[in-house]
C-alpha atoms as a PDB file:
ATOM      1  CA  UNK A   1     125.433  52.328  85.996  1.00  0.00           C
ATOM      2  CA  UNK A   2     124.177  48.636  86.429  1.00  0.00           C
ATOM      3  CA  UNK A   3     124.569  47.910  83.046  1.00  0.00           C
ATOM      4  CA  UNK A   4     128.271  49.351  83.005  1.00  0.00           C
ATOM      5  CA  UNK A   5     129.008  47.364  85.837  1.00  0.00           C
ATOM      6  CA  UNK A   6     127.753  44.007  84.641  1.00  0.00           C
ATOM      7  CA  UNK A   7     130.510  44.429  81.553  1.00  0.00           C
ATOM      8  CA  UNK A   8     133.192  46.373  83.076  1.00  0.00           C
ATOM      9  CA  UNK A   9     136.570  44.120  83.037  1.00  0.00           C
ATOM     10  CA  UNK A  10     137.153  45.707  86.988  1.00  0.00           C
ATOM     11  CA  UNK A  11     133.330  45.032  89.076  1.00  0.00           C
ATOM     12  CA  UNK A  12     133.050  41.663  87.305  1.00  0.00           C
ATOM     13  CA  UNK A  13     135.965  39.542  88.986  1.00  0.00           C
ATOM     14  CA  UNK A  14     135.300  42.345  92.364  1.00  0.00           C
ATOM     15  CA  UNK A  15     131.512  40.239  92.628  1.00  0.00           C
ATOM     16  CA  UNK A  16     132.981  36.895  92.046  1.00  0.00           C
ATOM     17  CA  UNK A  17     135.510  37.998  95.376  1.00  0.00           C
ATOM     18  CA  UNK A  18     132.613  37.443  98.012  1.00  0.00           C
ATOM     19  CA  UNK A  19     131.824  33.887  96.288  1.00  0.00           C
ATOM     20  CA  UNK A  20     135.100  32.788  96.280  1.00  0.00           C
ATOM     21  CA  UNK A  21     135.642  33.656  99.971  1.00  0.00           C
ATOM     22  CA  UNK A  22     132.434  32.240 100.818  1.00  0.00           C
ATOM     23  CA  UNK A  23     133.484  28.829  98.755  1.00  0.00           C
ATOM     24  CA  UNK A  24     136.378  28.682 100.486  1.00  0.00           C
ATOM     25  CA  UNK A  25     134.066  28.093 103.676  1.00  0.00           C
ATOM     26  CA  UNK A  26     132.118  25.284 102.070  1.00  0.00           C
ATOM     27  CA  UNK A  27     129.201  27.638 100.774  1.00  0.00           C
ATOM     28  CA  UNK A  28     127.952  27.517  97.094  1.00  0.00           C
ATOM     29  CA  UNK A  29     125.547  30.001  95.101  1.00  0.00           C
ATOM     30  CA  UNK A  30     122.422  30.067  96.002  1.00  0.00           C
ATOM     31  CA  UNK A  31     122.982  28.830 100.111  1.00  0.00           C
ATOM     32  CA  UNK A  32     121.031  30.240 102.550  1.00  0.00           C
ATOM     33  CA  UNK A  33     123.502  31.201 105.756  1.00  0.00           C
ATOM     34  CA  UNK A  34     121.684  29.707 108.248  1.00  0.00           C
ATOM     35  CA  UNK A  35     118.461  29.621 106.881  1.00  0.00           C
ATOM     36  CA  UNK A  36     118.635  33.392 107.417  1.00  0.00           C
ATOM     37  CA  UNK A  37     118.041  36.471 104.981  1.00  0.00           C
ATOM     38  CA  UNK A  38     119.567  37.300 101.837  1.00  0.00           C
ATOM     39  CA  UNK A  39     122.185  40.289 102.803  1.00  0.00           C
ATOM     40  CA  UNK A  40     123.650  42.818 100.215  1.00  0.00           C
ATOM     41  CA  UNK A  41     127.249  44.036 101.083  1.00  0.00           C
ATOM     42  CA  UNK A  42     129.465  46.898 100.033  1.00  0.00           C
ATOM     43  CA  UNK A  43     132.522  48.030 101.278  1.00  0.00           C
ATOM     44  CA  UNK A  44     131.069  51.670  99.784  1.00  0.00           C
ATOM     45  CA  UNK A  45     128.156  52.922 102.121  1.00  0.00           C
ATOM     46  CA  UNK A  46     126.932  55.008  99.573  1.00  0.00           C
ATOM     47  CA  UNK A  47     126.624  52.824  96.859  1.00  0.00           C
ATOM     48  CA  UNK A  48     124.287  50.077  99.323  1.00  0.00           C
ATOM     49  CA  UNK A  49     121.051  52.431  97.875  1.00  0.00           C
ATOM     50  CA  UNK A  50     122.131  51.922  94.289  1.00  0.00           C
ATOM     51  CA  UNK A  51     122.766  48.006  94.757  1.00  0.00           C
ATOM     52  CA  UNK A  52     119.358  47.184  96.439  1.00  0.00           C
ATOM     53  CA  UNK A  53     117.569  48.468  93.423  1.00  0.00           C
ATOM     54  CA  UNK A  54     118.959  45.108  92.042  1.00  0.00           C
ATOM     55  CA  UNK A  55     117.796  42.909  94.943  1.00  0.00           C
ATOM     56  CA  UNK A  56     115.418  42.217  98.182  1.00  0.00           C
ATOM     57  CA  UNK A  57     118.695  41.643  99.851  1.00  0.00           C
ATOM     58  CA  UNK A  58     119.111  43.562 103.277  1.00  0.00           C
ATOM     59  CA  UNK A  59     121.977  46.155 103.051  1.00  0.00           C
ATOM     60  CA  UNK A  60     125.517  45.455 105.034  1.00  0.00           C
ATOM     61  CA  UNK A  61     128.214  47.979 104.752  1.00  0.00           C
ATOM     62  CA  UNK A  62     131.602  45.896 105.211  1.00  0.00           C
ATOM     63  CA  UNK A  63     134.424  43.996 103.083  1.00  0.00           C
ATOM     64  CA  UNK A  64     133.902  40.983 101.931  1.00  0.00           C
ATOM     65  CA  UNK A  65     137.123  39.498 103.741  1.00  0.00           C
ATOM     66  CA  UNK A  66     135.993  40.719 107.159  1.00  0.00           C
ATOM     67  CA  UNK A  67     132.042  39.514 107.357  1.00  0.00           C
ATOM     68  CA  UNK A  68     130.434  41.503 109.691  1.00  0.00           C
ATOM     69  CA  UNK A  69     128.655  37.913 110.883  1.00  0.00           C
ATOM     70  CA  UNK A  70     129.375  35.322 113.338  1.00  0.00           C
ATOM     71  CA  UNK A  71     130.905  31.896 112.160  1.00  0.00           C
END
């Protein structure tokens, strides 16, 4: 499924969305927020397990237009 979603025309411009928003509030790859922890985030609950097999990140379920964070 990983590998599918790495190439599929849809999921590749739907992981560059949380980048862009995040750009948009001054924040480039690789920034820490806050010196804080790495966090995953799906709008999909179910599909949180799946993505962490990809990364240490810790698992949010929420959009990426409504950060479940404070400013």
């Amino acid at each position: 499924m990983a590998e599918l979603e790495d190439r599929h025309p849809w999921t590749r411009p739907m992981r560059q969305l949380p980048f862009n928003l995040l750009a948009r509030r001054g924040a480039q790859r690789g920034d820490s927020l806050r010196g804080g922890r790495d966090v995953g985030l799906d709008y999909a609950w179910p599909a949180l397990p799946l993505a962490l097999r990809r990364t240490n990140a810790a698992p949010a379920g929420a959009s990426a237009s409504e950060l479940p964070f404070g400013d």
